[in-house]
Protein backbone atom coordinates (compact mmCIF):
# COMPACT_ATOMS: atom_id res chain seq x y z
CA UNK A 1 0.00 0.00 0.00
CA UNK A 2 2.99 2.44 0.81
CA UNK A 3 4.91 1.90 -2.71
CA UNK A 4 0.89 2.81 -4.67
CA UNK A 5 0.99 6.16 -2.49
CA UNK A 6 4.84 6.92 -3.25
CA UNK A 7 3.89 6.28 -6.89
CA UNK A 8 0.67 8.04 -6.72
CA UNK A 9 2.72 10.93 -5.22
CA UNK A 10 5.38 10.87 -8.09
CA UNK A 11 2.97 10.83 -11.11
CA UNK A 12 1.33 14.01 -9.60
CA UNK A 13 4.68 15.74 -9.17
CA UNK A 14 5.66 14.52 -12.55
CA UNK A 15 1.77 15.72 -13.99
CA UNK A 16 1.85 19.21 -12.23
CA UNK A 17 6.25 19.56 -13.19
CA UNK A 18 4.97 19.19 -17.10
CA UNK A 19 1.47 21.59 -16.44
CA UNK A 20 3.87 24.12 -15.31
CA UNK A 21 6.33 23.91 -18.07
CA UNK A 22 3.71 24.07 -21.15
CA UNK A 23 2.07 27.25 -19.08
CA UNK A 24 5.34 28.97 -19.32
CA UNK A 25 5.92 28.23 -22.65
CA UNK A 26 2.01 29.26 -23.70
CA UNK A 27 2.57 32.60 -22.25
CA UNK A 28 6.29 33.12 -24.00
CA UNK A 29 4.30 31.94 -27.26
CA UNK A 30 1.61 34.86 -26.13
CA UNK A 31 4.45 37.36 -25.69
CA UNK A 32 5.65 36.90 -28.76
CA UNK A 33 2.65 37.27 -30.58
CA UNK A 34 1.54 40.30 -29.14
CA UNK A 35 5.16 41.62 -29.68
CA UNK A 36 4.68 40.08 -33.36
CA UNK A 37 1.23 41.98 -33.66
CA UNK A 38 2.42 45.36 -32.19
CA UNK A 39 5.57 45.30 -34.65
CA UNK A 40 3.33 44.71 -37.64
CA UNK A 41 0.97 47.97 -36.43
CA UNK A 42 3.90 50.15 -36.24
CA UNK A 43 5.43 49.05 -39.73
CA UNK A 44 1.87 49.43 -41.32
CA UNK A 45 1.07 52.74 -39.78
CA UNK A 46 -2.36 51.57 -38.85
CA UNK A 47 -3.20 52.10 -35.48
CA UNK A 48 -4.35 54.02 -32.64
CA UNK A 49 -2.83 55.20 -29.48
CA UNK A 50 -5.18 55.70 -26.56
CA UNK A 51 -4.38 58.23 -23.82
CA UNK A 52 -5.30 57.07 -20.22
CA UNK A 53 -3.03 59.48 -18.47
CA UNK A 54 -1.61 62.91 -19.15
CA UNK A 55 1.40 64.35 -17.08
CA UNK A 56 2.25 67.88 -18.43
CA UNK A 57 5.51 69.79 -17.54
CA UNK A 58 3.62 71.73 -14.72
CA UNK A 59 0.84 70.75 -12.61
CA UNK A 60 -0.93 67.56 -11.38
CA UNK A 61 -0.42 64.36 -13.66
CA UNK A 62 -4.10 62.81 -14.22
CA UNK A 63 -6.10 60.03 -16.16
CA UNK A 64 -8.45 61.14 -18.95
CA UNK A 65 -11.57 60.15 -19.85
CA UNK A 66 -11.37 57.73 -22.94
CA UNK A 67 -11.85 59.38 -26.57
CA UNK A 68 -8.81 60.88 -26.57
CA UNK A 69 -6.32 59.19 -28.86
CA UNK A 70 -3.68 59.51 -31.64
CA UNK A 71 -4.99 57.92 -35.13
CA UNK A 72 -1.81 56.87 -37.29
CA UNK A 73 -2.45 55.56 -40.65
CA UNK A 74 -0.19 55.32 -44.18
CA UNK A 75 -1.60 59.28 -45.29
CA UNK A 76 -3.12 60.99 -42.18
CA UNK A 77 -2.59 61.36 -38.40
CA UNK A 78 -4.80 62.69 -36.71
CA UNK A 79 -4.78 63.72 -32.94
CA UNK A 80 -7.68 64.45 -30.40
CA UNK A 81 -5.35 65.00 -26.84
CA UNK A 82 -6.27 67.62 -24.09
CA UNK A 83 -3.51 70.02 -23.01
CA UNK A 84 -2.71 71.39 -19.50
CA UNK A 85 0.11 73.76 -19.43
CA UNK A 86 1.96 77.17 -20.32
CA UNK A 87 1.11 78.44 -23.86
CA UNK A 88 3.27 81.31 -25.36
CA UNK A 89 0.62 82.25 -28.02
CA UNK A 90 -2.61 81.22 -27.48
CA UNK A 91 -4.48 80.16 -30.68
CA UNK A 92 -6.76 82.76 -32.69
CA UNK A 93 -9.99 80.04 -31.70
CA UNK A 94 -10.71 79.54 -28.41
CA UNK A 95 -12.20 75.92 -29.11
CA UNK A 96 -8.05 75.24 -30.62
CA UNK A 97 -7.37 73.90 -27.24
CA UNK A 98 -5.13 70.98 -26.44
CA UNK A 99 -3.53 69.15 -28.97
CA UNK A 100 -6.21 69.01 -31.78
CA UNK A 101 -5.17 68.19 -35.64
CA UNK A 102 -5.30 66.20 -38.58
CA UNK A 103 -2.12 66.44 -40.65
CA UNK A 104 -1.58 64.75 -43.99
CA UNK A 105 1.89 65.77 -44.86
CA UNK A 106 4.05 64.14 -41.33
CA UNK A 107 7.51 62.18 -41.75
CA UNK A 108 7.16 58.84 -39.94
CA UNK A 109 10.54 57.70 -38.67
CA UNK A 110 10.79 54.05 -36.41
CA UNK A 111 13.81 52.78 -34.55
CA UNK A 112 13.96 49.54 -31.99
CA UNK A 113 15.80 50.30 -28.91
CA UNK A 114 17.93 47.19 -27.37
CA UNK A 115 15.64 46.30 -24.79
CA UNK A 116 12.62 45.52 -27.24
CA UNK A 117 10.65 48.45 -27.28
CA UNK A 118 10.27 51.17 -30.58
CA UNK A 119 10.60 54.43 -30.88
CA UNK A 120 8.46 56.37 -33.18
CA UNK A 121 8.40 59.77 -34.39
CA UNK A 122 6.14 61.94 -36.32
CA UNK A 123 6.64 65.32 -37.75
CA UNK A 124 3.86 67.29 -39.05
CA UNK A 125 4.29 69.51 -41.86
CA UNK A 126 1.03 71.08 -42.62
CA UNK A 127 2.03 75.05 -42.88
CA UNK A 128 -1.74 76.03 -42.81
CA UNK A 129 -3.73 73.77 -40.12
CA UNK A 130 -3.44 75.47 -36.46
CA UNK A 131 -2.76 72.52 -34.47
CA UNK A 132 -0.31 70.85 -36.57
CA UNK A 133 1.92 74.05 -37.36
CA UNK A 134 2.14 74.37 -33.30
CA UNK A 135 3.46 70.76 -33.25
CA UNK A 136 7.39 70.42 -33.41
CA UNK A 137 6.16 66.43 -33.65
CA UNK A 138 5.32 63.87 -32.04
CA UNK A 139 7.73 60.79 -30.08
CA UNK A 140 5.75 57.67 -29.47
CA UNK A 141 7.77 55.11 -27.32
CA UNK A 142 5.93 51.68 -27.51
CA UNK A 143 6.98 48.38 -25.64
CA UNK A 144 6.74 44.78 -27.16
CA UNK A 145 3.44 44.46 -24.48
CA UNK A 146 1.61 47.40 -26.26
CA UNK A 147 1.76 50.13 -23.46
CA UNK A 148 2.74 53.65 -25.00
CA UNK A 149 4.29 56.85 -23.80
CA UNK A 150 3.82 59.91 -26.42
CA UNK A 151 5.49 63.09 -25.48
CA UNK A 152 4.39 66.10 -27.63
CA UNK A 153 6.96 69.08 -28.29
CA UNK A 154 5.47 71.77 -29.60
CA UNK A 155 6.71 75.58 -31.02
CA UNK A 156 4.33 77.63 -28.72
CA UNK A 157 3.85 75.33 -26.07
CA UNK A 158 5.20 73.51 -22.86
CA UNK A 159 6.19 69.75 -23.80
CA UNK A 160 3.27 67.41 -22.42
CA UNK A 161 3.38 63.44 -22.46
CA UNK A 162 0.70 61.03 -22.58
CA UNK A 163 0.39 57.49 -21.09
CA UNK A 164 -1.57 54.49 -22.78
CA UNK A 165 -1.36 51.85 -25.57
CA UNK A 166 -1.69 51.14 -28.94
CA UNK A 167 -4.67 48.94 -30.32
CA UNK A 168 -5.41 48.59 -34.18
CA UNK A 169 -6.76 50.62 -35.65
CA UNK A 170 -10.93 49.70 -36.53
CA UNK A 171 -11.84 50.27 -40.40
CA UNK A 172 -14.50 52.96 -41.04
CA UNK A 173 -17.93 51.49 -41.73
């Protein structure tokens, strides 16, 4: 009776030693998909980075509400992002607040750092829209996992980052 219970003992070891091993391996399989999947947004320009938290260069950092994003495709980004902050020239419209354009003339640089992660930059070079011409560009640092940090240097404005991550981008119906 004592060798069935030192058996029964070493099949469960053995049964839970090879659950644990293929539960590792499923979740390095599911890191490298989503770093797969968040490499393959980036090269197609064809996503959308959603802010959950701003932190400008003076003041209180603090979460947003959701609809504010960055929309990168191949010919237009477009970006919907409040601003808290010191402006040097205020714009002409008092509803050009925060970072508000649509720009469809923007140089699209990417680089991947060492550890993983990609750094992404936009310029804008729309002479004629208000929000874009304010914009020096835009750095979008994104890790393999999908979280983003976007910092936003402008001409006429204090620099201002944004926390959140990138999703795809959902076709127009």
């Amino acid at each position: 009776m004592k060798t069935l219970i030192k058996l029964f003992f070493v099949v469960a070891i053995l049964a839970g030693g090879i659950n644990i091993t293929n539960a590792q391996t499923t979740k390095k399989e599911k890191q490298a998909a989503k770093a797969a999947k968040i490499k393959a947004l980036l090269d197609s320009h064809n996503y959308v980075f959603n802010a959950n938290y701003v932190i400008p260069q003076r003041g209180n950092s603090r979460s947003t509400n959701y609809g504010y994003d960055l929309v990168v495709s191949k010919d237009t980004v477009t970006a919907y992002l409040p601003y808290f902050g010191r402006v040097t020239i205020a714009p002409s419209d008092p509803s050009d607040g925060g970072v508000k354009f649509t720009s469809t003339n923007f140089d699209y640089t990417t680089k991947q750092a060492k550890n993983g992660s990609y750094d992404v930059t936009i310029t804008p070079k729309d002479a004629g829209t208000q929000g874009s011409k304010d914009v020096r560009y835009l750095r979008l640092n994104v890790s393999t996992s999908g979280y983003a940090s976007l910092q936003v240097i402008s001409n006429n404005r204090d620099p201002i980052s944004y926390n959140g991550d990138i999703e795809e981008r959902k076709a127009k119906k």
